[in-house]
Protein backbone atom coordinates (compact mmCIF):
# COMPACT_ATOMS: atom_id res chain seq x y z
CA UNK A 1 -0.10 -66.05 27.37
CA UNK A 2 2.79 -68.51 27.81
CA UNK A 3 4.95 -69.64 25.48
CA UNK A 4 6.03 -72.73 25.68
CA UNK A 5 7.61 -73.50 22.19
CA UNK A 6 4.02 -75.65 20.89
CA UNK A 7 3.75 -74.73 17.39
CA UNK A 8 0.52 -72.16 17.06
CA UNK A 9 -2.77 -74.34 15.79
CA UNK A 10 -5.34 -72.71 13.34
CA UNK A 11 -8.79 -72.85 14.34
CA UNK A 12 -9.41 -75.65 12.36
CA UNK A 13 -6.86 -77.63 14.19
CA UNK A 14 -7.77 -76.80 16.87
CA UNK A 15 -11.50 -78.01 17.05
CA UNK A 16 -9.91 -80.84 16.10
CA UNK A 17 -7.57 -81.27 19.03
CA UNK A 18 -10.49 -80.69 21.29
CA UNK A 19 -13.46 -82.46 19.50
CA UNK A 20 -15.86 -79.67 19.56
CA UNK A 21 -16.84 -77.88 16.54
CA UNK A 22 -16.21 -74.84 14.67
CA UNK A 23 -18.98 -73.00 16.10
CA UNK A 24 -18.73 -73.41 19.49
CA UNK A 25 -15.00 -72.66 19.81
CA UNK A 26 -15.92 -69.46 17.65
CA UNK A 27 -18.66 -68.73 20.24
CA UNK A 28 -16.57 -69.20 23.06
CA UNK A 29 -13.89 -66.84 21.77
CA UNK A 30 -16.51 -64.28 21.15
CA UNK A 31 -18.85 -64.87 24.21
CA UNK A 32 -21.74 -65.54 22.33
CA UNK A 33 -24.47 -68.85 22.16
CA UNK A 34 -24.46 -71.49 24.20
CA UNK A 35 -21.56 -73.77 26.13
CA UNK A 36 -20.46 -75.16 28.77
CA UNK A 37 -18.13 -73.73 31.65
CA UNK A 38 -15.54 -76.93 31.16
CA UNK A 39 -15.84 -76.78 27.25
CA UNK A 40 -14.77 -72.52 27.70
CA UNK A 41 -11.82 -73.77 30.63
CA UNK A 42 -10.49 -77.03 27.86
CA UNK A 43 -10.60 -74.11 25.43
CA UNK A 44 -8.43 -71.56 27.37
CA UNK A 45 -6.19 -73.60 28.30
CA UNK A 46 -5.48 -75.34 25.01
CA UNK A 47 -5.09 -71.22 23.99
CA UNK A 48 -2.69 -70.91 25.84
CA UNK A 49 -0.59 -74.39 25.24
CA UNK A 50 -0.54 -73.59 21.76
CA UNK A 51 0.21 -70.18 21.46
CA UNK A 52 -3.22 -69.80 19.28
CA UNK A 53 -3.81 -66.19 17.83
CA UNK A 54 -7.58 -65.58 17.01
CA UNK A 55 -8.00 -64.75 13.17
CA UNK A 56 -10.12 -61.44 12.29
CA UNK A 57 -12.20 -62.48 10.17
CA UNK A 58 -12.98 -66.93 11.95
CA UNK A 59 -16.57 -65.49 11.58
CA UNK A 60 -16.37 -67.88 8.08
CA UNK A 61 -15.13 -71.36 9.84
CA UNK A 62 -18.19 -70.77 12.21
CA UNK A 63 -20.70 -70.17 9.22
CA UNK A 64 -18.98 -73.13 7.73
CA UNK A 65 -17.93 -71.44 4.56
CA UNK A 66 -15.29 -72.27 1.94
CA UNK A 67 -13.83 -70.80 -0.32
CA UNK A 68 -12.01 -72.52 -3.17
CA UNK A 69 -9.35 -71.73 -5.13
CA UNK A 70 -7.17 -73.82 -8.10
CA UNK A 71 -3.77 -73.50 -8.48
CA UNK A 72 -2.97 -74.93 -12.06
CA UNK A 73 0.97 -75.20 -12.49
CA UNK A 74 3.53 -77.28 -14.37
CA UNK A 75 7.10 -78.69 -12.91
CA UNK A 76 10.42 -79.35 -14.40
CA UNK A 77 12.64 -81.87 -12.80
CA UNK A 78 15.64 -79.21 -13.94
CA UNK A 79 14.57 -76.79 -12.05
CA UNK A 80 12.70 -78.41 -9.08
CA UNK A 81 14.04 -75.25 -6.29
CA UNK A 82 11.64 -73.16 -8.78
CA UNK A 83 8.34 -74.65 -8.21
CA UNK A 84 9.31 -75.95 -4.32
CA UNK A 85 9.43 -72.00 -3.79
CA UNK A 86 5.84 -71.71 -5.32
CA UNK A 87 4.45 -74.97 -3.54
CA UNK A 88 6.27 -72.36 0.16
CA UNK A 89 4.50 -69.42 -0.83
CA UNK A 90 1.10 -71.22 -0.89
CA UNK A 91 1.80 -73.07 1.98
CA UNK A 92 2.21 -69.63 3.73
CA UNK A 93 -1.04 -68.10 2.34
CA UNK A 94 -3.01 -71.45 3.68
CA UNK A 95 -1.54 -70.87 6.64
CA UNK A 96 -2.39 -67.50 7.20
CA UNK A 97 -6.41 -67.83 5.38
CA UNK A 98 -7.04 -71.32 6.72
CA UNK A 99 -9.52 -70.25 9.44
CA UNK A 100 -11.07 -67.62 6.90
CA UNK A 101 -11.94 -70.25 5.43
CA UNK A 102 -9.17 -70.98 2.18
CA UNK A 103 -9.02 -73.76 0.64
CA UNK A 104 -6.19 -74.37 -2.07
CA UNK A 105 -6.65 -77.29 -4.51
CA UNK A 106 -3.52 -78.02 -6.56
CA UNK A 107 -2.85 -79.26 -9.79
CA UNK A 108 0.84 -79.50 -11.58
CA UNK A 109 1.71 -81.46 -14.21
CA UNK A 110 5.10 -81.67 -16.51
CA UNK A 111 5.92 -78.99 -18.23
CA UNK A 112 6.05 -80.55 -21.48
CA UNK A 113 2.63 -82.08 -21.06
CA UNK A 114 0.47 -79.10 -21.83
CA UNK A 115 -2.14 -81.27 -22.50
CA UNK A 116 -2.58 -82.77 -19.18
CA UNK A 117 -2.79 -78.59 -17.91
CA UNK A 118 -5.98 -78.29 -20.47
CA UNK A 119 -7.15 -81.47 -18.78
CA UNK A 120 -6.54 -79.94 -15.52
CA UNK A 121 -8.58 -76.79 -15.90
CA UNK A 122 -11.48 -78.74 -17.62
CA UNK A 123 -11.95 -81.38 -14.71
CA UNK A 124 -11.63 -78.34 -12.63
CA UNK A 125 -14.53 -76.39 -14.41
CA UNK A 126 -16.55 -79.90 -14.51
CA UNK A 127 -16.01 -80.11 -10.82
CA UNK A 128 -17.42 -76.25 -10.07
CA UNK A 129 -14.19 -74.19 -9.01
CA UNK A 130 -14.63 -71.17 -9.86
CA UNK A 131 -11.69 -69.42 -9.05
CA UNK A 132 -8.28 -69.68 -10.92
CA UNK A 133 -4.38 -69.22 -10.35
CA UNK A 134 -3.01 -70.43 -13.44
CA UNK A 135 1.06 -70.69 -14.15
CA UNK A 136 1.50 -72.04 -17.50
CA UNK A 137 4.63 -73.06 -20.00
CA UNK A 138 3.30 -73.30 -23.36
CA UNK A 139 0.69 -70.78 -23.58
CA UNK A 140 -0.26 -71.42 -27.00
CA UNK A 141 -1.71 -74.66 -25.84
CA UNK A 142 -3.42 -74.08 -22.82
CA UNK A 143 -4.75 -69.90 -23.36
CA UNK A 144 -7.92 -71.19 -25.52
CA UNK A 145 -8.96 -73.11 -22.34
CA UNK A 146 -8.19 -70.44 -19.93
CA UNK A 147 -9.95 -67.75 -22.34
CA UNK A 148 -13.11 -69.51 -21.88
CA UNK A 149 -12.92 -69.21 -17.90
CA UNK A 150 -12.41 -66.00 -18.44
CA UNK A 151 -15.38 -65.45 -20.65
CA UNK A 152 -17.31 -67.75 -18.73
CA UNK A 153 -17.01 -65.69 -15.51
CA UNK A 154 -14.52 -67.25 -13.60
CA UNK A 155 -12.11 -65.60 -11.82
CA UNK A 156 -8.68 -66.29 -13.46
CA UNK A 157 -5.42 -64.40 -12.14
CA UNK A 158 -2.03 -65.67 -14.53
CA UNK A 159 0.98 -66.31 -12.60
CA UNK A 160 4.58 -65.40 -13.28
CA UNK A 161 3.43 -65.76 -16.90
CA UNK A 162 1.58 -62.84 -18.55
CA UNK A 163 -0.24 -63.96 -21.74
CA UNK A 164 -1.02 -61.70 -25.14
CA UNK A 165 -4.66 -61.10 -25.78
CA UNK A 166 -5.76 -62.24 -22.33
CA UNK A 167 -7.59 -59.87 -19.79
CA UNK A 168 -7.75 -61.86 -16.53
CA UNK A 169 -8.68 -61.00 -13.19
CA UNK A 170 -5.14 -59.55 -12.75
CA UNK A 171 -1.60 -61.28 -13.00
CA UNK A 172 1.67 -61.43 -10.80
CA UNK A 173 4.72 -61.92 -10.72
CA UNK A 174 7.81 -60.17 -11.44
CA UNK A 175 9.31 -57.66 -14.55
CA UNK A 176 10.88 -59.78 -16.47
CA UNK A 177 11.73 -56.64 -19.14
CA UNK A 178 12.93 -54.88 -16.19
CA UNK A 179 15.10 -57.72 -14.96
CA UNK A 180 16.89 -58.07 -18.12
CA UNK A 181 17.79 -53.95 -18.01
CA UNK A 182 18.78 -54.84 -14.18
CA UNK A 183 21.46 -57.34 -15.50
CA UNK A 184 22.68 -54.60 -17.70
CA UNK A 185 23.25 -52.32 -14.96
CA UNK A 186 25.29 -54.93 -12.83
CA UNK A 187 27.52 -55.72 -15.98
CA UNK A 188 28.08 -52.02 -16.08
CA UNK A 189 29.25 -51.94 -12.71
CA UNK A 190 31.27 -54.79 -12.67
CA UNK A 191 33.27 -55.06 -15.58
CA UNK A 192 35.59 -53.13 -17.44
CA UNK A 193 34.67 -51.28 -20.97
CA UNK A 194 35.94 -53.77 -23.64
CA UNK A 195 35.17 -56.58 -21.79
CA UNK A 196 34.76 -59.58 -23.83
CA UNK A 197 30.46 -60.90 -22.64
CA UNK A 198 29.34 -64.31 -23.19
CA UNK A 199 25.59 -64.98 -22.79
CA UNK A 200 24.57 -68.62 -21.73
CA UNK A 201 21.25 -69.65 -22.82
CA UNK A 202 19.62 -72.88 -22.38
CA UNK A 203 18.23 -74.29 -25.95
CA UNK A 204 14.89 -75.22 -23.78
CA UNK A 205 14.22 -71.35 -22.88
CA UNK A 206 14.43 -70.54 -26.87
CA UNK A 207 10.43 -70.63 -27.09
CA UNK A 208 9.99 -68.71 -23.99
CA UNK A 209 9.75 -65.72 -25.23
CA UNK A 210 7.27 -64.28 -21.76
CA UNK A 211 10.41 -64.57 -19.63
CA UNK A 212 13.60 -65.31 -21.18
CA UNK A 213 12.55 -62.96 -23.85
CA UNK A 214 11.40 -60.37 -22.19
CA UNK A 215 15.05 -60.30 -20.61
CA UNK A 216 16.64 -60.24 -23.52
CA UNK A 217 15.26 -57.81 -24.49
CA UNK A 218 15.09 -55.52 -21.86
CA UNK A 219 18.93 -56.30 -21.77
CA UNK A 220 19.51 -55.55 -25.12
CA UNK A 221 17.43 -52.49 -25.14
CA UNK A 222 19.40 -50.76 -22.15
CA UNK A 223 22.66 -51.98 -23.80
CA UNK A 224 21.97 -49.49 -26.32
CA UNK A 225 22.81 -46.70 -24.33
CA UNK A 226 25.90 -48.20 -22.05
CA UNK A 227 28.07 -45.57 -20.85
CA UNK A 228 30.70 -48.45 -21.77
CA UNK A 229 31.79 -50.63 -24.83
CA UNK A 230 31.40 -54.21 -24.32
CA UNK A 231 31.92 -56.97 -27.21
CA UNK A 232 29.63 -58.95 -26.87
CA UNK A 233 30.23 -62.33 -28.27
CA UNK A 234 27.75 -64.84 -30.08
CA UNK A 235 25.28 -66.09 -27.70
CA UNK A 236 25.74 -69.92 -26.84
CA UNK A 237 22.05 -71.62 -26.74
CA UNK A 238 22.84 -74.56 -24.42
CA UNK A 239 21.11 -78.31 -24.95
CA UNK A 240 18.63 -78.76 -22.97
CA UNK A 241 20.07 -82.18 -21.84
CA UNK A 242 21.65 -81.72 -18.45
CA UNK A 243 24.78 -84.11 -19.68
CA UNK A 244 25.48 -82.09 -23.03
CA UNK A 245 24.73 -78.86 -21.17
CA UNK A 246 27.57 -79.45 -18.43
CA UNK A 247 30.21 -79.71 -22.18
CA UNK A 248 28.82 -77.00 -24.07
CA UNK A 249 29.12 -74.53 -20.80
CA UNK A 250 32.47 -75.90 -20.30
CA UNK A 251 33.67 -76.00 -24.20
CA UNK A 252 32.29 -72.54 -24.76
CA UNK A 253 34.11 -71.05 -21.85
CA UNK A 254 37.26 -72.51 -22.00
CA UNK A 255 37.70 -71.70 -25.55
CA UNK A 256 36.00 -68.60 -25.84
CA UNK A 257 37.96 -67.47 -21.97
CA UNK A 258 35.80 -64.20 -22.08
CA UNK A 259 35.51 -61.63 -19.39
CA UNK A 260 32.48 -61.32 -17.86
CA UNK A 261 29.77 -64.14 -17.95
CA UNK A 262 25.89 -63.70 -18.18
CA UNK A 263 23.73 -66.20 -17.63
CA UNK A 264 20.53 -66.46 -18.56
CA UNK A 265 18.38 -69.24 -17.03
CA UNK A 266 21.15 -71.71 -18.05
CA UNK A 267 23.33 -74.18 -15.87
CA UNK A 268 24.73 -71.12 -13.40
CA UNK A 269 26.55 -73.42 -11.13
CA UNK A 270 28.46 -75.37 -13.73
CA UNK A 271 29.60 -72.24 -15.09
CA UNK A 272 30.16 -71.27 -11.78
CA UNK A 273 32.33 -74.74 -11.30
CA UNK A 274 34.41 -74.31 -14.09
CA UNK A 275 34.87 -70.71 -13.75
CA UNK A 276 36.39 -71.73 -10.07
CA UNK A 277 38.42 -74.53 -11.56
CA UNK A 278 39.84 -72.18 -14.41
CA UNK A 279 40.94 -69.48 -11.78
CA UNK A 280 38.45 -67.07 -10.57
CA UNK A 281 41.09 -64.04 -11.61
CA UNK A 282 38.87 -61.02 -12.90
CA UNK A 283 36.16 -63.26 -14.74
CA UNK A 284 32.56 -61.96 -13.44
CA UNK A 285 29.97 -63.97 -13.67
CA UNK A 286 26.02 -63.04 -13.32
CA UNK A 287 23.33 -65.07 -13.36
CA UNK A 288 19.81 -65.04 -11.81
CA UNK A 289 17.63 -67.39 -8.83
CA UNK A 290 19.05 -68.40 -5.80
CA UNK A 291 18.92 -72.26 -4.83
CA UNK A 292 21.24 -74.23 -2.98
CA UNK A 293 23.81 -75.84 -5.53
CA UNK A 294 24.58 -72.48 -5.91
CA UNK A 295 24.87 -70.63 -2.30
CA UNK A 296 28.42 -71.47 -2.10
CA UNK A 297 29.24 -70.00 -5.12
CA UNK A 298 27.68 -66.46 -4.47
CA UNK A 299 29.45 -67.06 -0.86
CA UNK A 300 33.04 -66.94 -1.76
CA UNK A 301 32.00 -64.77 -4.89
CA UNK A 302 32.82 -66.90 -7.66
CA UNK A 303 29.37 -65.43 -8.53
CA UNK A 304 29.05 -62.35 -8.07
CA UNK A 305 25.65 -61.41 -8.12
CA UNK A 306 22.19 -62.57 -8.87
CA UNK A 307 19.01 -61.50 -10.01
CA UNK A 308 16.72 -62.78 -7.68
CA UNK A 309 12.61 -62.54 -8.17
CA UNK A 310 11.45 -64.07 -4.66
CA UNK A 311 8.85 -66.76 -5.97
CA UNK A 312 7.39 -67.54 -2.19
CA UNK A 313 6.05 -63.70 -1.89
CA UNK A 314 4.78 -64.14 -5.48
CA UNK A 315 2.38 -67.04 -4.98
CA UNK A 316 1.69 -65.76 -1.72
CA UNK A 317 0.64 -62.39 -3.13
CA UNK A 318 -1.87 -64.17 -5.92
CA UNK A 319 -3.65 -66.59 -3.25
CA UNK A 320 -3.69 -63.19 -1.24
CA UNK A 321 -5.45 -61.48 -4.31
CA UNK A 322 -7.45 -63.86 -5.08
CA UNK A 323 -8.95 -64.65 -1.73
CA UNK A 324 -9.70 -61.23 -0.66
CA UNK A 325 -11.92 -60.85 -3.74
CA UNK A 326 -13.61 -63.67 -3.54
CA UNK A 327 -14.16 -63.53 0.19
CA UNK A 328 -14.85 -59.65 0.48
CA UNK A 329 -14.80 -58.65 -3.10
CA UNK A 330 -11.80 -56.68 -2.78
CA UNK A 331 -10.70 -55.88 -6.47
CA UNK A 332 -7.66 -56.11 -7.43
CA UNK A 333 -5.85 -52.45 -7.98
CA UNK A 334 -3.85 -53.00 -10.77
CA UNK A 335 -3.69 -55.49 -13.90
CA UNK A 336 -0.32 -56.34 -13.22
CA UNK A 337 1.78 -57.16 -10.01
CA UNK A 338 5.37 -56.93 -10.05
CA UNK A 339 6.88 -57.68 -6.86
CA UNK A 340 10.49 -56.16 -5.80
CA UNK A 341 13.41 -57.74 -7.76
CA UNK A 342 16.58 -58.10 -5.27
CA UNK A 343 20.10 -58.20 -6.39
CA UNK A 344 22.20 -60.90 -4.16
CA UNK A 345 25.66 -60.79 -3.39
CA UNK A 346 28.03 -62.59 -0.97
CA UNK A 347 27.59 -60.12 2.02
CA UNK A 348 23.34 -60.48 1.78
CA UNK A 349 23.22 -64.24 1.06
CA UNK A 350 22.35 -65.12 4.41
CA UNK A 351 19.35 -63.79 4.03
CA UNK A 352 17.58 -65.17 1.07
CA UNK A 353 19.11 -68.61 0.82
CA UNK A 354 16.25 -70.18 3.20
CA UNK A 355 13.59 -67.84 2.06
């Protein structure tokens, strides 16, 4: 088949491009029913323009079946790389189900605004979906509604979030306990016993005790049995106005001048900034996520390494879950999915910057 650079079509598309339907491209792929000779030659040739590859399982296009699925998030405006990594990964999993059939119905709203998520999942349930990705903030507000999917028989998988006293379908995302013991290992190995450690903490993360939390605590727990001594220095929770942020990073740092900086879901390239403006010297600084305010600074190592969770292989991986049950009632093999945490420093950048 030649390639000629045309960007490959799903089989949607391409009835589309050739105004016949579903069925009869699907027959003509297959050899089956009834067509014409120049319908199968318009086909083949349109194959071979666009570079199509014939899905497995296109059977479900040609019985015209759909299958559903909600994706219930939230957004910050702070953090926008966070949920345009999501909104890739889903984009990936459409791509790759569309002709089986996937269909991927999303709903975000602001992270504050709990409300509007309960509102979201109820027009949802009104509407018939019965299958569920939910990524929620403020779990005490929105886990009665998603309790009753659950106990109304819809399929619910949580996303990045686990929630207490919930038994979904399964949930994914990454080990947030684990990632906190992770930072403790790279402070071990790059600083110096008796190092002077600042933790950065933004004041909005205070109530997120699913993530940030879980961290902190998996930090603190593998802290306990350092092979080094580290003072660690009072914690500075952050405002969670971008403005105030930028002084309190700056103030705290300047005056406190510690060694090594760790920070957790915080302003990473201001710190970053300031550290650079300062004098590198032998300040480290860790953080976590990878977004592109902040590629420079893991470039020429002013940060020196981040924990980073890959978010597109995590949304990917529930839509993944979720469709294979629904379509051929594959269950899922565990309650909880942790996907790989990587550690990024200047000499693997490259590779997960435009992930």
């Amino acid at each position: 088949m030649a390639n000629n650079g045309k960007k490959r079509m799903t089989l949607n598309q391409l009835a589309k491009e050739l105004q016949v339907s579903r069925t009869t491209l699907y027959n003509i792929l297959h050899e089956k029913g009834a067509y014409s000779e120049e319908t199968k030659k318009r086909v083949y040739k349109a194959l071979e323009i666009y570079n199509f590859r014939m899905n497995n399982h296109a059977r479900n296009l040609a019985m015209n079946q759909e299958y559903k699925i909600a994706f219930v998030g939230f957004y910050s405006t702070r953090f926008g790389y966070f949920f345009d990594e999501i909104q890739a990964g889903i984009e990936r999993a459409v791509e790759a189900y569309e002709d089986d059939g996937l269909h991927i119905i999303t709903r975000y709203s602001d992270r504050e605004d709990p409300g509007q998520q309960v509102k979201d999942l109820v027009e949802l349930e009104e509407k018939g979906i019965e299958n569920y990705i939910i990524f929620c903030y403020h779990y005490e507000s929105v886990s009665p509604q998603i309790e009753h999917l659950i106990n109304t028989g819809k399929n619910v998988i949580l996303f990045s979030r686990r929630i207490p006293g919930l038994h979904p379908f399964c949930s994914v995302g990454c080990n947030d306990y684990l990632s906190g013991k992770l930072m403790m290992e790279l402070l071990e190995k790059f600083a110096r016993s008796g190092d002077r450690v600042q933790l950065l903490i933004s004041e909005h993360n205070h109530r997120d005790k699913l993530v940030v939390g879980e961290r902190l605590k998996g930090f603190y727990d593998a802290l306990k049995n350092s092979r080094k001594n580290f003072e660690l220095l009072e914690p500075a929770w952050t405002s969670p106005v971008p403005e105030v942020e930028k002084n309190e990073i700056r103030n705290v740092l300047e005056e406190r001048k510690p060694d090594v900086i760790l920070d957790f879901v915080c302003n990473l390239q201001e710190a970053a900034e300031c550290v650079k403006e300062n004098g590198k010297g032998d300040t480290v600084l860790l953080g976590y996520d990878i977004y592109p305010e902040v590629v420079p600074y893991i470039k020429d190592s002013t940060i020196d390494a981040v924990i980073y969770q890959d978010l597109p292989s995590q949304s990917f991986k529930a839509v993944e879950l979720m469709f294979e049950y629904i379509c051929y009632r594959k269950k899922a093999g565990e309650e909880d999915y942790y996907l790989p945490l990587n550690v990024v420093f200047a000499t693997n950048c490259e590779y997960f910057e435009n992930l």
